[in-house]
C-alpha atoms as a PDB file:
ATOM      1  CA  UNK A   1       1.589  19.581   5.975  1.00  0.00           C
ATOM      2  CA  UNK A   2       2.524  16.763   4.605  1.00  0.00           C
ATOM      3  CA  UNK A   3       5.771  14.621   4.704  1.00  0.00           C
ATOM      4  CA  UNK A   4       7.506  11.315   3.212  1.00  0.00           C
ATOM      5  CA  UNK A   5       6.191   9.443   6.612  1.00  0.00           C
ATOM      6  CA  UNK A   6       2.885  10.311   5.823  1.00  0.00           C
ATOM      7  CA  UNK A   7       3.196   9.216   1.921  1.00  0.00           C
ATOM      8  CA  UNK A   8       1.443   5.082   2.437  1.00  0.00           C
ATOM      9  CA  UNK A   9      -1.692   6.924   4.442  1.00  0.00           C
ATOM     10  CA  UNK A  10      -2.719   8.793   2.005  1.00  0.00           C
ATOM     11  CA  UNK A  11      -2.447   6.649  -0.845  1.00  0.00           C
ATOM     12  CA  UNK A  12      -4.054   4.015   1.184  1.00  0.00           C
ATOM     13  CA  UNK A  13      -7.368   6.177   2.864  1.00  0.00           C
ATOM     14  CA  UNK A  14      -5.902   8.496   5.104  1.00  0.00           C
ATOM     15  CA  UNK A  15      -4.967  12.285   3.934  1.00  0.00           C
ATOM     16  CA  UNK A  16      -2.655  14.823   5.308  1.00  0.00           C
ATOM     17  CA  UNK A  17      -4.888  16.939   7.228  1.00  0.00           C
ATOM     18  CA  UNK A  18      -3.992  15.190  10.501  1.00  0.00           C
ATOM     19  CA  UNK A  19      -0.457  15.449  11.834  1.00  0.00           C
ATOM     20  CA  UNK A  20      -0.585  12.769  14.807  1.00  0.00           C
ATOM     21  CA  UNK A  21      -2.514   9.383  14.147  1.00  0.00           C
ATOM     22  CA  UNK A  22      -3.385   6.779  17.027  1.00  0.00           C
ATOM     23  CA  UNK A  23      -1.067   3.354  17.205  1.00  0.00           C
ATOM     24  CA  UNK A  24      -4.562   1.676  16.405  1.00  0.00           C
ATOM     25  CA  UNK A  25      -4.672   3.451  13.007  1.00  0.00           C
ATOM     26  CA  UNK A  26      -1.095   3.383  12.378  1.00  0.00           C
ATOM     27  CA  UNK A  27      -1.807  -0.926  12.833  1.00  0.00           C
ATOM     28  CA  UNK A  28      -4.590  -1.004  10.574  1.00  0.00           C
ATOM     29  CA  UNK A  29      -3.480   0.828   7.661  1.00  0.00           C
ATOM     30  CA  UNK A  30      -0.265  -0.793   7.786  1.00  0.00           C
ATOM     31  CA  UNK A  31      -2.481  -4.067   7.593  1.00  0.00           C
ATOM     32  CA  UNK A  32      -4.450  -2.676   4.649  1.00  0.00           C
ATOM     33  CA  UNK A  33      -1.431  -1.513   3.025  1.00  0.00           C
ATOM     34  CA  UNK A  34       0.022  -5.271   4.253  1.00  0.00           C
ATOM     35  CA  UNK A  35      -2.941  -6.967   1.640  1.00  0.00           C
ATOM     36  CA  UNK A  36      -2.640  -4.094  -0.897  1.00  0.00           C
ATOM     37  CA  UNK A  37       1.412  -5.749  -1.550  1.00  0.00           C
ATOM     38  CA  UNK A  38       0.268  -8.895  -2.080  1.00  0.00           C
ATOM     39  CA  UNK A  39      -2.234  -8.475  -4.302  1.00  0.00           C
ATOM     40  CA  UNK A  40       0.221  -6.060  -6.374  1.00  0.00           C
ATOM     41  CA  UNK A  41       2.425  -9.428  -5.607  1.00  0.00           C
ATOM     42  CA  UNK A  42       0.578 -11.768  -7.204  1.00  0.00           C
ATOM     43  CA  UNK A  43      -0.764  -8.924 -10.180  1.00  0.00           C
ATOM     44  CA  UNK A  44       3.153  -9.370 -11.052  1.00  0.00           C
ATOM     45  CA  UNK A  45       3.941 -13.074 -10.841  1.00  0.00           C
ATOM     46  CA  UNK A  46       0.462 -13.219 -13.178  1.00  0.00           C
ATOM     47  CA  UNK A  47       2.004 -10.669 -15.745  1.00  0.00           C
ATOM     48  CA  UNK A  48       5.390 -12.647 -15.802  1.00  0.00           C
ATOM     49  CA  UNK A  49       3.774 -15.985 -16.384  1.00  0.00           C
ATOM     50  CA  UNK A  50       2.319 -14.290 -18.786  1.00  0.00           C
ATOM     51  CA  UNK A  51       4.881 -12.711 -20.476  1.00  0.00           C
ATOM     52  CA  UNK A  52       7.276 -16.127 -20.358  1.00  0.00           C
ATOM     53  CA  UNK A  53       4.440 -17.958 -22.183  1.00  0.00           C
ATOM     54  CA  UNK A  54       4.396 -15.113 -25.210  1.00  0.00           C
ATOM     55  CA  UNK A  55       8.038 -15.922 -25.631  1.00  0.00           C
END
């Protein structure tokens, strides 16, 4: 079943149908998840230059 702990693994290549997960995964989807924000990072700064230079 899951839970809100389990919400970044499974939108970022692990699902639900494991309760327990090593500290080996845990460390490399948080890393995965890590680059995933910064690319969403630097999709935003893009859309608000952007945006500023429509104005």
């Amino acid at each position: 079943m899951c839970n809100r702990d389990h919400r970044m693994y499974r939108h970022h290549g692990m699902n639900c149908s494991r309760q327990f997960y090593t500290k080996e995964e845990k460390i490399e989807h948080l890393e995965e998840y890590k680059k995933w924000l910064e690319k969403e990072k630097i999709g935003v700064e893009e859309a608000i230059e952007e945006l500023k230079k429509a104005s």
